[in-house]
C-alpha atoms as a PDB file:
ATOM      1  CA  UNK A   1       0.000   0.000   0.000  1.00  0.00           C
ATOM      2  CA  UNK A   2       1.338   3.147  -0.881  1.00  0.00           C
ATOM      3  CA  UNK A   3       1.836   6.540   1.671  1.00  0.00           C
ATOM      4  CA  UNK A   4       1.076   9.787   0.604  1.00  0.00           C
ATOM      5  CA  UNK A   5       4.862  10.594   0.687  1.00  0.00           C
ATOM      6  CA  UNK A   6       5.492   7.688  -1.781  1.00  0.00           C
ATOM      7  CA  UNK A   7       6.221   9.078  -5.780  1.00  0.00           C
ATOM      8  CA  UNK A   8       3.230   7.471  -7.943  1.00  0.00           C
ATOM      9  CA  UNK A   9       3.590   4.136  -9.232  1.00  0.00           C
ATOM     10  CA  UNK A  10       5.708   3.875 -12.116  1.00  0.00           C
ATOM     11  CA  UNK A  11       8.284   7.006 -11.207  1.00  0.00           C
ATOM     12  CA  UNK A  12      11.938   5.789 -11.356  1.00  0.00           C
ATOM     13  CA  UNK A  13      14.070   5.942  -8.442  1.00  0.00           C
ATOM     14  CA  UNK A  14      15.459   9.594  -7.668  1.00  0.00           C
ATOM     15  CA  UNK A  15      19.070   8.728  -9.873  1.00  0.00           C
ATOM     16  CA  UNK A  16      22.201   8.568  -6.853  1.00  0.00           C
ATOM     17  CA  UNK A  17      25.051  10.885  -7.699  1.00  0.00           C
ATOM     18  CA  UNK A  18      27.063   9.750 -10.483  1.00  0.00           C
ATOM     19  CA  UNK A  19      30.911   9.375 -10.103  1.00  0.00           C
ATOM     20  CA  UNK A  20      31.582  12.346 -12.508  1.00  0.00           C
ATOM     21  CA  UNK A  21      29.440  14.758 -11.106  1.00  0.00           C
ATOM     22  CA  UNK A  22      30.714  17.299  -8.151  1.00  0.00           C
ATOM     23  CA  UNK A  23      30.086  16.383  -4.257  1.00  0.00           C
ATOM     24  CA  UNK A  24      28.695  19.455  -2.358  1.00  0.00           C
ATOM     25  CA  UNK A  25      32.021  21.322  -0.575  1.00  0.00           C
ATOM     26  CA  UNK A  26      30.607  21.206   2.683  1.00  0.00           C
ATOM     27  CA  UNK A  27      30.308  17.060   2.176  1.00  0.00           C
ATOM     28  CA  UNK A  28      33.912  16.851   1.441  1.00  0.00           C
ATOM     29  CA  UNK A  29      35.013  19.308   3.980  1.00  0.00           C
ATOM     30  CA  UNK A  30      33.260  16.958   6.233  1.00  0.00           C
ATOM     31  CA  UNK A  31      35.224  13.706   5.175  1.00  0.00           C
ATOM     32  CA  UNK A  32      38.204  15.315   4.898  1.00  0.00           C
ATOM     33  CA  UNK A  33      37.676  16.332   8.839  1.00  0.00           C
ATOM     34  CA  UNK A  34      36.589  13.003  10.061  1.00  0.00           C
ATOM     35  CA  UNK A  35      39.315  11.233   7.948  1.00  0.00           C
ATOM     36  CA  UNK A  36      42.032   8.977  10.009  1.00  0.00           C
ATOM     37  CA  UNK A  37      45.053   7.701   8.365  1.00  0.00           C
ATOM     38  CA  UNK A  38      46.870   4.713   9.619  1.00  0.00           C
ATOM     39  CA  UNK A  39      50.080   5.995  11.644  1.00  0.00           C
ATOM     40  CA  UNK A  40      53.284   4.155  10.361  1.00  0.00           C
ATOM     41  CA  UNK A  41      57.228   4.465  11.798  1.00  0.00           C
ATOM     42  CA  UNK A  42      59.758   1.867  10.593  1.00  0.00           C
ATOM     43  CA  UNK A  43      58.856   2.408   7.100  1.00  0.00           C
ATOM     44  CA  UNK A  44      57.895   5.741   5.725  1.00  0.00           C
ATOM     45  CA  UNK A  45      54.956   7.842   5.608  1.00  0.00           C
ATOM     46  CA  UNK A  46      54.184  11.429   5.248  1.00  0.00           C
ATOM     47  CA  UNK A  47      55.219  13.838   7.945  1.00  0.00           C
ATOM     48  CA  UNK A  48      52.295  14.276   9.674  1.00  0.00           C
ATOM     49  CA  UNK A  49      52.545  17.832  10.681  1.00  0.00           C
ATOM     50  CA  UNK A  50      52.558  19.030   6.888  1.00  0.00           C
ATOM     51  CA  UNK A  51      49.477  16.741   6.201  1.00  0.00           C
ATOM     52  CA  UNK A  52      47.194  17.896   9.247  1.00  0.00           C
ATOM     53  CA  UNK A  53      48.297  21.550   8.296  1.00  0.00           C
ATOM     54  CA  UNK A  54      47.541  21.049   4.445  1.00  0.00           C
ATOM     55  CA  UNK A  55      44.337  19.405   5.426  1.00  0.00           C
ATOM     56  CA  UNK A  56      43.313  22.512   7.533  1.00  0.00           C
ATOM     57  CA  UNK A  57      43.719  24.987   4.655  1.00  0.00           C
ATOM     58  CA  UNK A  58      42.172  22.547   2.462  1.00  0.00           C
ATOM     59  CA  UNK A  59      38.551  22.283   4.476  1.00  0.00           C
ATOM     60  CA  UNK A  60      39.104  26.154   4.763  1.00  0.00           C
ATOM     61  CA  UNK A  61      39.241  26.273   0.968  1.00  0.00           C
ATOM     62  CA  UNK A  62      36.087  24.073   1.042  1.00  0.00           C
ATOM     63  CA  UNK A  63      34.201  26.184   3.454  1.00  0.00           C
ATOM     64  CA  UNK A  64      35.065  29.446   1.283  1.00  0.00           C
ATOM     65  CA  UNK A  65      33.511  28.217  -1.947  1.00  0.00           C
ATOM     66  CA  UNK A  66      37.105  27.589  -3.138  1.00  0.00           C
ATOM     67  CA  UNK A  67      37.994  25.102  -5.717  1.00  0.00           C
ATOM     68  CA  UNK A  68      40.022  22.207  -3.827  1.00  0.00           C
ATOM     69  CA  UNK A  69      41.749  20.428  -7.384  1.00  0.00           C
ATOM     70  CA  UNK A  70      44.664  22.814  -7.905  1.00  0.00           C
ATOM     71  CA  UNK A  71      45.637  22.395  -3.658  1.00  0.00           C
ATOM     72  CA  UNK A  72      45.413  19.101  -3.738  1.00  0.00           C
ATOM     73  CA  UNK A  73      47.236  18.132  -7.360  1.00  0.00           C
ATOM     74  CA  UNK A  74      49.788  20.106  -6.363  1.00  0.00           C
ATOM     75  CA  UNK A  75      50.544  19.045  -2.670  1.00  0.00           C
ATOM     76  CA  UNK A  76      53.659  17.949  -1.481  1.00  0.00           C
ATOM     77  CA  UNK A  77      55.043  16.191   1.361  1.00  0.00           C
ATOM     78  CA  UNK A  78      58.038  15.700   2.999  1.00  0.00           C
ATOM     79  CA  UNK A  79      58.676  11.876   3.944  1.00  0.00           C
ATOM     80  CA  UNK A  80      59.983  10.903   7.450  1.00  0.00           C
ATOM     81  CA  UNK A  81      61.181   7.620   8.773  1.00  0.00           C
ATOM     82  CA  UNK A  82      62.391   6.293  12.187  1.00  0.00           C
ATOM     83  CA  UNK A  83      59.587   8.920  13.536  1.00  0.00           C
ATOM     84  CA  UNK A  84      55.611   8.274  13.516  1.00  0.00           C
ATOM     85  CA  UNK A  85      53.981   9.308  10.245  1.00  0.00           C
ATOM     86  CA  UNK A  86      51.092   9.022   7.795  1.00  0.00           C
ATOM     87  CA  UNK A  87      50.416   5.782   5.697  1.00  0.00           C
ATOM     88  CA  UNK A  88      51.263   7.104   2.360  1.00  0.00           C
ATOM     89  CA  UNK A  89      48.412   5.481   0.674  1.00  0.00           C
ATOM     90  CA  UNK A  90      45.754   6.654   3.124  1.00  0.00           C
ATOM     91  CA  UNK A  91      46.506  10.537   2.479  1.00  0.00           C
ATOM     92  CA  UNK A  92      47.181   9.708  -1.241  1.00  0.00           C
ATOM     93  CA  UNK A  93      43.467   8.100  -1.433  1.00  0.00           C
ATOM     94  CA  UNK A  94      41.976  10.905   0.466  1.00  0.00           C
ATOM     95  CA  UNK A  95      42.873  13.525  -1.920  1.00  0.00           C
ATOM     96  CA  UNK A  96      41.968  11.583  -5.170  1.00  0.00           C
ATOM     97  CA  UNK A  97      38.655  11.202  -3.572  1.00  0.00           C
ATOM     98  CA  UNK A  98      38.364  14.730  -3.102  1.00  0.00           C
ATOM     99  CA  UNK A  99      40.196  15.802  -6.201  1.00  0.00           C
ATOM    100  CA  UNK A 100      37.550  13.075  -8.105  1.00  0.00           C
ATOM    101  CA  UNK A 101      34.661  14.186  -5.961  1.00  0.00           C
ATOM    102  CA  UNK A 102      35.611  17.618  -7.277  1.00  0.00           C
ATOM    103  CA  UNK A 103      35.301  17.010 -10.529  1.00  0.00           C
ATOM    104  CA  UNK A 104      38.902  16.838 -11.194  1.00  0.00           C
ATOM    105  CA  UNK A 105      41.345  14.311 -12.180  1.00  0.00           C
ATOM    106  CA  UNK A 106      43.880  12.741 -10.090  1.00  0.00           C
ATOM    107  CA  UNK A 107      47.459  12.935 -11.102  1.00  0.00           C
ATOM    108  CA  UNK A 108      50.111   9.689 -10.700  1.00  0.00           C
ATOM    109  CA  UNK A 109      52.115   9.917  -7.990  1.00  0.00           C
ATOM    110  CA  UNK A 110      56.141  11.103  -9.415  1.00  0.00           C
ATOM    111  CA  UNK A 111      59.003  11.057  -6.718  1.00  0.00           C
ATOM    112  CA  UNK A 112      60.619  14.583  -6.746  1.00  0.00           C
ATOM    113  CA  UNK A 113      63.927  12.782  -7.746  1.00  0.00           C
ATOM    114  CA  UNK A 114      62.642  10.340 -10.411  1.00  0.00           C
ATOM    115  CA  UNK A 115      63.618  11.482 -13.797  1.00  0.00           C
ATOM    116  CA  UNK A 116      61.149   9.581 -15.363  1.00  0.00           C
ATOM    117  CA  UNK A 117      57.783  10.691 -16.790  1.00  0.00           C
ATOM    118  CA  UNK A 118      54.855  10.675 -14.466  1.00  0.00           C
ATOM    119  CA  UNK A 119      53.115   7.257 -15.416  1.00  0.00           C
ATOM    120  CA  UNK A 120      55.899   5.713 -16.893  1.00  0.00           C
ATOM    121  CA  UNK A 121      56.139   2.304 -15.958  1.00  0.00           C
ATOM    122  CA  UNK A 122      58.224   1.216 -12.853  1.00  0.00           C
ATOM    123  CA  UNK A 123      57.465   4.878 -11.587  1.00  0.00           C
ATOM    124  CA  UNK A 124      56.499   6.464  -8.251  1.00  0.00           C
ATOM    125  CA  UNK A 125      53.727   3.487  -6.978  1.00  0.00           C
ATOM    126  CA  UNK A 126      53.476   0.167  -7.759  1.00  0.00           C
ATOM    127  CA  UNK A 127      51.887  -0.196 -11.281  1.00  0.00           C
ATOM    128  CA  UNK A 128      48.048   0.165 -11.469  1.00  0.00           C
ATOM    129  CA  UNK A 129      47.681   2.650  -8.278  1.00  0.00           C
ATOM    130  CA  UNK A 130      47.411   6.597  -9.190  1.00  0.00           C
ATOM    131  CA  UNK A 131      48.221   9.146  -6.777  1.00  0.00           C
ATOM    132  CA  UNK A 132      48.571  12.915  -6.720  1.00  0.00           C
ATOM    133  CA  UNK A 133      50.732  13.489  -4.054  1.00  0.00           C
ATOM    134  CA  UNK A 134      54.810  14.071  -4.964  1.00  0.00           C
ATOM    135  CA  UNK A 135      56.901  13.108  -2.170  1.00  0.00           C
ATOM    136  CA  UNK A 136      58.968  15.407  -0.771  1.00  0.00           C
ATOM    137  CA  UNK A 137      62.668  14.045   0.455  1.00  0.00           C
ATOM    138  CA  UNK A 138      64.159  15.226   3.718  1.00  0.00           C
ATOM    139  CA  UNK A 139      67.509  16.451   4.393  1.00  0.00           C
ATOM    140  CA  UNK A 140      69.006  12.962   4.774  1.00  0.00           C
ATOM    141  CA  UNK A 141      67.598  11.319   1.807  1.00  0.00           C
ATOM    142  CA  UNK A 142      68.790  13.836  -0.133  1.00  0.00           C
ATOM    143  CA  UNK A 143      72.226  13.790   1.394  1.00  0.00           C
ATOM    144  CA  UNK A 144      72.136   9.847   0.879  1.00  0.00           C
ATOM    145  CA  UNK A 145      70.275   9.795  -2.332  1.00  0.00           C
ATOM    146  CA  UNK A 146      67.528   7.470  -0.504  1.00  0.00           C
END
């Protein structure tokens, strides 16, 4: 039997967001507050001071009506090891999913001293997984070319 607040028989479904189209800014500012990445510390991760502060300025950008796609392509971080830091992967799948959710397209992940071409094969991640964020070396690694 059918309520008054049910559509008429025959009316399809109200259609779920499609991939392609934009999420709402507030909705993203949200998951990008209530995201947790898994801490990491004998192999490396992102530093997680730089991340929490990038992610601050990026949920401001959300809240202002500000596009979050350029930010987030273009963010790096610097790596750290022996010390607690962010599971690479985690932060790199956050911001495709707002970069995607955004209407924009993520970029492959290129290590700052990788001569290669982004995308190239053997390049950055494991083949198959895109990210956008460009790691950043530290003053050791680049000292000891790690």
């Amino acid at each position: 039997m059918a309520t008054p607040a049910d559509p008429p028989p025959g009316t399809p479904p109200p259609e779920p967001a499609s991939p392609g189209s934009p999420a709402e800014p507030a909705e993203l500012a949200r998951l990008v507050e209530t995201s947790r990445f898994t801490p990491v510390r004998l192999r490396s991760g992102y530093d997680m001071g730089q991340v929490d502060d990038f992610l601050a300025d990026l949920v401001q950008t959300l809240r202002s009506g500000g596009d979050p796609v350029a930010p987030a392509t273009a963010a790096r971080f610097a790596t750290v090891r022996l010390r607690e830091g962010y599971e690479t992967a985690d932060v790199d799948a956050l911001l495709d999913e707002v970069v995607v959710r955004s209407g924009g397209t993520p970029r492959v992940r290129r290590d700052a001293d990788d001569p290669r071409p982004a995308g190239g094969p053997g390049h950055g991640a494991p083949a198959g997984t895109v990210s956008i964020v460009q790691e950043q070396k530290g003053l050791l690694a680049r000292l000891f070319h790690r």
